[in-house]
Protein backbone atom coordinates (compact mmCIF):
# COMPACT_ATOMS: atom_id res chain seq x y z
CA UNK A 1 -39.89 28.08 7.98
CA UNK A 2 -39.13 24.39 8.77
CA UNK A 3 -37.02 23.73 11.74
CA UNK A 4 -33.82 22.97 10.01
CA UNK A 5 -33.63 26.53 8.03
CA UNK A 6 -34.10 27.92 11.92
CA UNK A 7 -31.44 25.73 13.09
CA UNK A 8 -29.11 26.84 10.17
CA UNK A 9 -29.56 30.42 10.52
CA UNK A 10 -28.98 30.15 14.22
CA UNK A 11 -25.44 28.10 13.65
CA UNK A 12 -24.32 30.76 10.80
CA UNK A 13 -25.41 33.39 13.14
CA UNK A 14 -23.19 32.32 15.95
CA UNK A 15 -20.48 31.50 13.48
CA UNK A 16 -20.36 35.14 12.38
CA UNK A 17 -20.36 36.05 16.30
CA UNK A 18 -17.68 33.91 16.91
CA UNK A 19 -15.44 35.37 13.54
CA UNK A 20 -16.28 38.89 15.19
CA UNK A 21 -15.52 38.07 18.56
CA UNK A 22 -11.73 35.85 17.30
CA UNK A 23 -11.30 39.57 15.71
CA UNK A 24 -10.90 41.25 19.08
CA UNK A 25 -8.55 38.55 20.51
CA UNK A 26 -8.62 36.64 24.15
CA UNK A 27 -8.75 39.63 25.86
CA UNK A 28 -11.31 42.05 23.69
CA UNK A 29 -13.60 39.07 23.43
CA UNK A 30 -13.61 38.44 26.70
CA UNK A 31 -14.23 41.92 27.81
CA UNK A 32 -17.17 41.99 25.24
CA UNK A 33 -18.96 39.21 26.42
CA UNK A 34 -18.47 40.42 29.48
CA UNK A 35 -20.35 43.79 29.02
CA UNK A 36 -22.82 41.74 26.88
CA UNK A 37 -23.41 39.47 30.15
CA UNK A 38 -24.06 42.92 32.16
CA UNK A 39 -26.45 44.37 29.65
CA UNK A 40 -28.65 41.34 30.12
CA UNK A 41 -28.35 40.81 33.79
CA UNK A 42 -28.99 44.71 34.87
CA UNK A 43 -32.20 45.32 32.53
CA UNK A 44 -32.97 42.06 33.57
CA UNK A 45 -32.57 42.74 37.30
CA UNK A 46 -34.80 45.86 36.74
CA UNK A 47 -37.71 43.87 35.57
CA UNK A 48 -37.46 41.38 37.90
CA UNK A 49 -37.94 44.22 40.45
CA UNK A 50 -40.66 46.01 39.22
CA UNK A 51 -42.59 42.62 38.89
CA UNK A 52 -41.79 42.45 42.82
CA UNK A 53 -43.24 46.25 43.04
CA UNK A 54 -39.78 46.86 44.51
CA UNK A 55 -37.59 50.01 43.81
CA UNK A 56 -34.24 49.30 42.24
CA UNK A 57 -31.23 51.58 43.51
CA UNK A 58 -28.36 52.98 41.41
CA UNK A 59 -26.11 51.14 44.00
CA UNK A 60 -27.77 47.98 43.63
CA UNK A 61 -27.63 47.83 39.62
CA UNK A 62 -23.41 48.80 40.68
CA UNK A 63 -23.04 46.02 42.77
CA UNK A 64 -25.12 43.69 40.13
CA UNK A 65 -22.89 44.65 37.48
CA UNK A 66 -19.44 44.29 39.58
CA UNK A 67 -20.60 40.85 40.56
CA UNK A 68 -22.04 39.77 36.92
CA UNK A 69 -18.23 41.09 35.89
CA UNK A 70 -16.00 39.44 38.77
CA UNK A 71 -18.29 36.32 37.99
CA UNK A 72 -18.39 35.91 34.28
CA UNK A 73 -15.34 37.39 33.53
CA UNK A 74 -12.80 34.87 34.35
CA UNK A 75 -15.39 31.98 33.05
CA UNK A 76 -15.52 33.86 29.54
CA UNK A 77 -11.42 34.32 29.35
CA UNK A 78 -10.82 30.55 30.02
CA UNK A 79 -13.83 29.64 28.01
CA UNK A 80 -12.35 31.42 25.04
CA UNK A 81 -8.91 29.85 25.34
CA UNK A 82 -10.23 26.29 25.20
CA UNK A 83 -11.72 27.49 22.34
CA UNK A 84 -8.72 28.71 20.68
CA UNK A 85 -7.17 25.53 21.44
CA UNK A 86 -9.37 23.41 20.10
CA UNK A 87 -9.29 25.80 16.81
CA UNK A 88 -5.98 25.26 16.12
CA UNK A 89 -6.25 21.58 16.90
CA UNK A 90 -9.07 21.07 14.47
CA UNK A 91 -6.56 22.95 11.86
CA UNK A 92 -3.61 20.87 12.69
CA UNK A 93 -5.91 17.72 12.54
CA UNK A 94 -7.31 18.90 9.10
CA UNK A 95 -3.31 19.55 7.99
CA UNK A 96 -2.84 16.04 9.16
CA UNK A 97 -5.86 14.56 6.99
CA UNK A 98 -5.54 16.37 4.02
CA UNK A 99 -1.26 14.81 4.24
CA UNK A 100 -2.54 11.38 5.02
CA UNK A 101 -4.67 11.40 2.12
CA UNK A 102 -2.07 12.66 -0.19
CA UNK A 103 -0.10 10.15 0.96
CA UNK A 104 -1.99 7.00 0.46
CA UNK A 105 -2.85 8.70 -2.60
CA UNK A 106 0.56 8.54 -4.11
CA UNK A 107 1.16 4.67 -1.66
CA UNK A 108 -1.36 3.75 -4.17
CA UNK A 109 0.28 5.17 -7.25
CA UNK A 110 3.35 3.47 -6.04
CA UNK A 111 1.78 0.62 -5.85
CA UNK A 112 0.48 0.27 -9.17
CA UNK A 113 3.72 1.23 -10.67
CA UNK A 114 5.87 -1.60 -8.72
CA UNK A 115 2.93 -3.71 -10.23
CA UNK A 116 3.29 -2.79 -13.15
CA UNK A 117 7.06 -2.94 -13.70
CA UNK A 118 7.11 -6.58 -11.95
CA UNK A 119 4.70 -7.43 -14.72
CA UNK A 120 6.62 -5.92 -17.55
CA UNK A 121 10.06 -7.20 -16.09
CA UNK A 122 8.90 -11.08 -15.47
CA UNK A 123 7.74 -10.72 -19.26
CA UNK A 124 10.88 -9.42 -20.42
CA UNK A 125 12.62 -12.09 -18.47
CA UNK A 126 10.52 -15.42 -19.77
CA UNK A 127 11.32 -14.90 -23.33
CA UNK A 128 15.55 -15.38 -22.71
CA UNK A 129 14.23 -17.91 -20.34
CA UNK A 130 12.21 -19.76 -22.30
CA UNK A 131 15.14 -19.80 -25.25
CA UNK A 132 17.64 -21.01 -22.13
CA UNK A 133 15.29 -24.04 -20.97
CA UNK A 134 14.68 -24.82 -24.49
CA UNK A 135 18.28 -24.93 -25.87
CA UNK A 136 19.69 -26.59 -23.05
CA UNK A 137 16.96 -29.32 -23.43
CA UNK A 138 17.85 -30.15 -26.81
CA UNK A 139 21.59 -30.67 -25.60
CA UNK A 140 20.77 -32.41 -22.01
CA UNK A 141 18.45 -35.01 -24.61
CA UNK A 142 20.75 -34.85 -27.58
CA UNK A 143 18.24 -34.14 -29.74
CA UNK A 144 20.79 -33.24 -32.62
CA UNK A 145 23.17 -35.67 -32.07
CA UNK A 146 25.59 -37.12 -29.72
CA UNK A 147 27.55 -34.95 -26.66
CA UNK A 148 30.62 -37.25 -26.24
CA UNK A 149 31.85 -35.26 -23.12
CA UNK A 150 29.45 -35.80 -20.27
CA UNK A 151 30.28 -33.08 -18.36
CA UNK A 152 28.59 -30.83 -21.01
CA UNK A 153 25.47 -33.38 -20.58
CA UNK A 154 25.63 -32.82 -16.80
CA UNK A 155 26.16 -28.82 -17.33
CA UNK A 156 22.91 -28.52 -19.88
CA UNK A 157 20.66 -30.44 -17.39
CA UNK A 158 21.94 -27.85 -14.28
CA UNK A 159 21.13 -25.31 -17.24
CA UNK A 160 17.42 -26.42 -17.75
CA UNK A 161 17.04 -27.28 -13.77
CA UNK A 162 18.11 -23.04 -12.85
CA UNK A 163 15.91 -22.01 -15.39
CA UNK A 164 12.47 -23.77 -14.52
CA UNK A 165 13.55 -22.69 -10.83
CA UNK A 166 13.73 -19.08 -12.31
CA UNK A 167 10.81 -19.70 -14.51
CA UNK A 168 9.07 -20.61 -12.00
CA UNK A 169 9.97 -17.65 -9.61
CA UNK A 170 9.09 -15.24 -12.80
CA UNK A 171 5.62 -16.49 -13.04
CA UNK A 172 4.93 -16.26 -9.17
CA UNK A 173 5.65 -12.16 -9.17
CA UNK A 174 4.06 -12.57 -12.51
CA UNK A 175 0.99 -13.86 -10.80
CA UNK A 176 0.92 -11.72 -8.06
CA UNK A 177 1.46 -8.54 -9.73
CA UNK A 178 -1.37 -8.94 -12.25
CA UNK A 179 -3.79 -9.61 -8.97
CA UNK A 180 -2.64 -6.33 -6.94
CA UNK A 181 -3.56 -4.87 -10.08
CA UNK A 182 -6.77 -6.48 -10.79
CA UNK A 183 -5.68 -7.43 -14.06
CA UNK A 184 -6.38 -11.32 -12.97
CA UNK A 185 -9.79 -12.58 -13.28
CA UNK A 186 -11.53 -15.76 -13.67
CA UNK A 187 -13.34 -15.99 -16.90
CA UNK A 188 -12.05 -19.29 -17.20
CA UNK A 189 -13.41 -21.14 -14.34
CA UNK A 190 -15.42 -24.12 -14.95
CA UNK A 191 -16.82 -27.03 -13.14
CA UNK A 192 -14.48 -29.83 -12.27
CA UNK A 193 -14.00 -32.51 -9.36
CA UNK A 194 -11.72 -31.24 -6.68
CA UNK A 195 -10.63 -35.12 -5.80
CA UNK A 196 -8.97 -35.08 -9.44
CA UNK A 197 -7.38 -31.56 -8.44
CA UNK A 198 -5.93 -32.57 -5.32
CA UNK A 199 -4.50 -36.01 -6.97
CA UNK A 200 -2.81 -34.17 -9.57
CA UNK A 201 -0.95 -31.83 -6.76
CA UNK A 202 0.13 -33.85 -4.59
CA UNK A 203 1.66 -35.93 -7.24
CA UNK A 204 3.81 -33.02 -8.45
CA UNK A 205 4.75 -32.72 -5.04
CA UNK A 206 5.54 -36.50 -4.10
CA UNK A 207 9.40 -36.19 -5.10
CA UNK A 208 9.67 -33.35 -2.77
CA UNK A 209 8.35 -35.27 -0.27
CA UNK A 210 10.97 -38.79 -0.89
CA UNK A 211 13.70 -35.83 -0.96
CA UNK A 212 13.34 -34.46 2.37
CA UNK A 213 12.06 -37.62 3.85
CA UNK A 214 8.44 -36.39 4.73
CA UNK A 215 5.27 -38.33 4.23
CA UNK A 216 2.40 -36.51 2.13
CA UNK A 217 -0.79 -38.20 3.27
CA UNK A 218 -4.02 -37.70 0.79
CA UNK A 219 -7.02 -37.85 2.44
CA UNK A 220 -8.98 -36.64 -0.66
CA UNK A 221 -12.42 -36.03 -0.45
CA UNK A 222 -15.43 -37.77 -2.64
CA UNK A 223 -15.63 -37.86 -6.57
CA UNK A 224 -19.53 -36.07 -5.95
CA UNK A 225 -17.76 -32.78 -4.49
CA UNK A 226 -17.17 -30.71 -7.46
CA UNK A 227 -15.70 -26.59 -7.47
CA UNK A 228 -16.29 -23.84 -9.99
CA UNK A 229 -12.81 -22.29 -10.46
CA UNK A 230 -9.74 -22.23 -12.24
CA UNK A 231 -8.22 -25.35 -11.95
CA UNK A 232 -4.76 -24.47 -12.67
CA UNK A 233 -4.72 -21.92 -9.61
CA UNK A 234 -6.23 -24.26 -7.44
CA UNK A 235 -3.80 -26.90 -8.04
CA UNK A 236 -1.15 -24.05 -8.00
CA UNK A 237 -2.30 -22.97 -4.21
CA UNK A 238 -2.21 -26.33 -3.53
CA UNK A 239 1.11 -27.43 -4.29
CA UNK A 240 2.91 -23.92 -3.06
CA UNK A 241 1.24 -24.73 0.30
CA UNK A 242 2.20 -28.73 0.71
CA UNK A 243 5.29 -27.66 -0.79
CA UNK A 244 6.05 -25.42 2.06
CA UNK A 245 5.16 -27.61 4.59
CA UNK A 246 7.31 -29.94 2.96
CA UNK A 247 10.03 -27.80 3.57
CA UNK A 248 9.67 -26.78 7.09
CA UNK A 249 8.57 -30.18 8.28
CA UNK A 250 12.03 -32.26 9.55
CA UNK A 251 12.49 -35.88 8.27
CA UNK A 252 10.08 -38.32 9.67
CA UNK A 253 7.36 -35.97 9.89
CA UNK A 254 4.22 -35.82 7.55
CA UNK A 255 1.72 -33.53 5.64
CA UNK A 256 -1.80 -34.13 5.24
CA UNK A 257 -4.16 -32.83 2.96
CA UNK A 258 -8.18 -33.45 3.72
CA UNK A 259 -11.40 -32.17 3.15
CA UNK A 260 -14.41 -31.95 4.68
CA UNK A 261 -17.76 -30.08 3.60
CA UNK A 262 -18.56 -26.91 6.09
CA UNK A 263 -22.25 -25.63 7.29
CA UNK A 264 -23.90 -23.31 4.60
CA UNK A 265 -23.01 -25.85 1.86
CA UNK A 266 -19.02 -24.26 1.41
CA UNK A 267 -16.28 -26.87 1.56
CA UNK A 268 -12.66 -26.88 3.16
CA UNK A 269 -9.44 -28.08 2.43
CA UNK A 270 -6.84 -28.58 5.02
CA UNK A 271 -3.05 -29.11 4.78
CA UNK A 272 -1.69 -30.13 8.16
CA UNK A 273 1.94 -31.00 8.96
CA UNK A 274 4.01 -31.66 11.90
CA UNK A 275 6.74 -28.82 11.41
CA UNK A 276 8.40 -26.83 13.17
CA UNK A 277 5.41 -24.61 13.40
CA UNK A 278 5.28 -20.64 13.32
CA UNK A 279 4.47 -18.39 16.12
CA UNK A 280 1.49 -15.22 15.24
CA UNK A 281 4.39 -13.17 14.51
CA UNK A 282 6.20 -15.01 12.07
CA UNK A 283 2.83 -15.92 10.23
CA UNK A 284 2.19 -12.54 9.67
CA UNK A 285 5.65 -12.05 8.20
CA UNK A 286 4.94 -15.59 6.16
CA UNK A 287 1.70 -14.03 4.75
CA UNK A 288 4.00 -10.87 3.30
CA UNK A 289 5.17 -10.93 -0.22
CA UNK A 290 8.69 -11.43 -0.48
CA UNK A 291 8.35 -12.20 3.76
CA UNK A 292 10.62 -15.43 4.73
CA UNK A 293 10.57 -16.76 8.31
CA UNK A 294 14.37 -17.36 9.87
CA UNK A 295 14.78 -20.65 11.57
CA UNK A 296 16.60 -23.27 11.50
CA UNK A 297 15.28 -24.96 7.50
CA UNK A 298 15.63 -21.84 5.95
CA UNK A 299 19.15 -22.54 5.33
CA UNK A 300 18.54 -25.78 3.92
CA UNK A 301 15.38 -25.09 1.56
CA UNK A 302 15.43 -22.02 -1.31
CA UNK A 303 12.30 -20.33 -1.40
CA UNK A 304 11.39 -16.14 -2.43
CA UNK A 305 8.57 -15.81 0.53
CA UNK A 306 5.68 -15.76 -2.40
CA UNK A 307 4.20 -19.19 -2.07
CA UNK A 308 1.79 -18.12 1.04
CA UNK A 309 0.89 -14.72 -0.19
CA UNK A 310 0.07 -15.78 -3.71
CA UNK A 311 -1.95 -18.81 -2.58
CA UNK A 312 -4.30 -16.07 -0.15
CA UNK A 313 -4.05 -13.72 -2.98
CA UNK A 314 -5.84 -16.85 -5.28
CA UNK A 315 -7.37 -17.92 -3.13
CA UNK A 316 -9.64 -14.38 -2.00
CA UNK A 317 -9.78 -14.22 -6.10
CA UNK A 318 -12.14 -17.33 -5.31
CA UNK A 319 -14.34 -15.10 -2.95
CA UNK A 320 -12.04 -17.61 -0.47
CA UNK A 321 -10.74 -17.33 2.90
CA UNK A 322 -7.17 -18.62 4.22
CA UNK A 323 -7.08 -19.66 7.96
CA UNK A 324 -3.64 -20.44 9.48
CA UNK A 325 -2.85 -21.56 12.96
CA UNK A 326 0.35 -23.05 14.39
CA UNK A 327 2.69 -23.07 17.10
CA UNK A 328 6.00 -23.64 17.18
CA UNK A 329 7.34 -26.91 17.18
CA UNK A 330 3.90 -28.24 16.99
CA UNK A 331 3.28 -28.20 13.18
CA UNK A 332 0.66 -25.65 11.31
CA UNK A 333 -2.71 -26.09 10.08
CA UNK A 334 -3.56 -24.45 7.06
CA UNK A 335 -7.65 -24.46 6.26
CA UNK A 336 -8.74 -23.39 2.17
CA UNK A 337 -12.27 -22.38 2.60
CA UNK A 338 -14.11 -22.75 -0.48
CA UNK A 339 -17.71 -20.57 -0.22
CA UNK A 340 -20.89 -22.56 -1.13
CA UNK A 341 -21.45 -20.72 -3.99
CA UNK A 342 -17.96 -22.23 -5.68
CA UNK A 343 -18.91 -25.73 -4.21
CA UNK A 344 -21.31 -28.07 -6.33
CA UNK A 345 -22.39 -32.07 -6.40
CA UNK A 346 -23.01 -34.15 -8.73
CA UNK A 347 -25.29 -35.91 -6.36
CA UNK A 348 -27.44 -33.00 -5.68
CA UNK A 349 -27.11 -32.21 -9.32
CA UNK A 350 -28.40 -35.78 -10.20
CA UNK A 351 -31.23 -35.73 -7.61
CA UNK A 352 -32.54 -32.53 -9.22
């Protein structure tokens, strides 16, 4: 019989022991082990004797058995009551397991369904939207004739402006939602030069910049440096990041966006402003969905507290990393680390 079988036998004997002795409560166990302890010690006692040649006494096997009792007894009684109290802390700790479980269980069901309803909402809401931004842009242009009162003109442009702005709020929890529930994927990557990328952003972002009086600085990097990805979520990280730095950067200030390749052949992409910065607190709460930071732009800027979330959310969909450090009043750096195996070059490609 192999050592384990032993060693099993031995724990399910003592088990069974210990479900026998639980029977008999503090007390009765305590008094059995007790006697048990005696039965050893005296026969024990006796053997030890005779091996000596010595004669054992009726008064000495007394006097063995009052001190084996006087000794043990008090050992065995507290003994037991530890182990009663760790029994019914392993029970309570089980209770507490089994409820934690059960309730990230049904966190997780919860989860899904708030995903799922913010899916099936935003596409219940983009079809009235799309008719709203589509009618009013045939009035705001006049596509079917003249509007002689322009107030109406100036009414259908505020029209189309609220509903891109809601549009484009729709397809952020749209976005969002379909990557908590891992309904987002990227079959439709494909090679493409991150330079061109970059340009396109920042250009969509350059009126936001001339509003607010901020200075967007493009430091691209080389036409060689080339990513596998989905170009329109790049570009879409992209501008919800300079966008918010944008925002929370004071008139006079600046953004810059660089890159720079990384050891192991991975590339980064940094977006550095000279805002108001964030302390570790608030860039937990910024990295949130639906988290907004209070300070003194918020009143000034509109914003839902998705931009940041969804562009880490994209961004790990890229096998990605988002690294964010800032303090206030001395700007925030935000770093977009591309892995090596999304980053390729033309040059190496052409060397090859």
């Amino acid at each position: 019989m192999s050592g384990h079988h032993i060693s099993a036998r031995i724990r399910l004997g003592l088990d069974a022991l210990d479900a026998q002795l639980t029977r008999l409560g503090r007390f009765g166990s305590t008094a059995a082990l007790t006697a048990m302890a005696v039965c050893v010690a005296v026969p024990l006692h006796f053997l030890v004797r005779a091996l000596e040649g010595q004669p054992v006494g009726w008064l000495a096997v007394l006097n063995l058995s009052a001190e084996v009792t006087i000794v043990s007894a008090p050992i065995i009684f507290y003994a037991r009551d530890v182990i009663a109290q760790l029994k019914k802390s392993r029970t309570r700790l089980d209770e507490m397991s089994r409820r934690l479980a059960i309730s990230a269980e049904q966190a997780e069901q919860a989860n899904k369904a708030k995903s799922a309803f913010l899916a099936n909402m935003s596409h219940e809401l983009r079809t009235p939207l799309n008719a709203i931004m589509g009618f009013s842009e045939v009035m705001k242009e006049q596509h079917l004739g003249p509007v002689h009162n322009p107030r109406y003109l100036g009414y259908a442009a505020d029209i189309h402006a609220s509903g891109r702005y809601l549009l484009g709020i729709i397809n952020d929890i749209l976005d969002l939602a379909k990557i908590e529930a891992g309904k987002m994927s990227l079959e439709n990557a494909e090679e493409f030069a991150l330079r061109h990328s970059l340009e396109s952003s920042l250009g969509m972002v350059a009126d936001l910049g001339g509003k607010y009086g901020v200075r967007v600085i493009g430091e691209l990097p080389p036409e060689h440096v080339r990513l596998v990805a989905v170009d329109r979520m790049i570009r879409q990280i992209v501008i919800n990041l300079v966008g918010n730095a944008i925002k929370f950067t004071p008139a006079g200030g600046s953004v810059t966006v660089s890159g720079a390749a990384t050891p192991g052949g991975g590339y980064a992409v940094t977006v550095q402003d000279s805002g108001i910065g964030m302390t570790q607190e608030e860039i937990a709460r910024a990295l949130m969905p639906f988290g907004q930071i209070e300070n003194k732009m918020t009143a000034t800027h509109n914003g839902t507290g998705l931009g940041l979330p969804l562009a880490k959310a994209m961004l790990e969909l890229h096998d990605g990393t988002l690294d964010i450090s800032s303090r206030p009043g001395h700007g925030t750096r935000i770093v977009l680390n591309f892995p090596a195996i999304r980053v390729r070059s033309s040059r190496s490609a052409a060397a090859a």
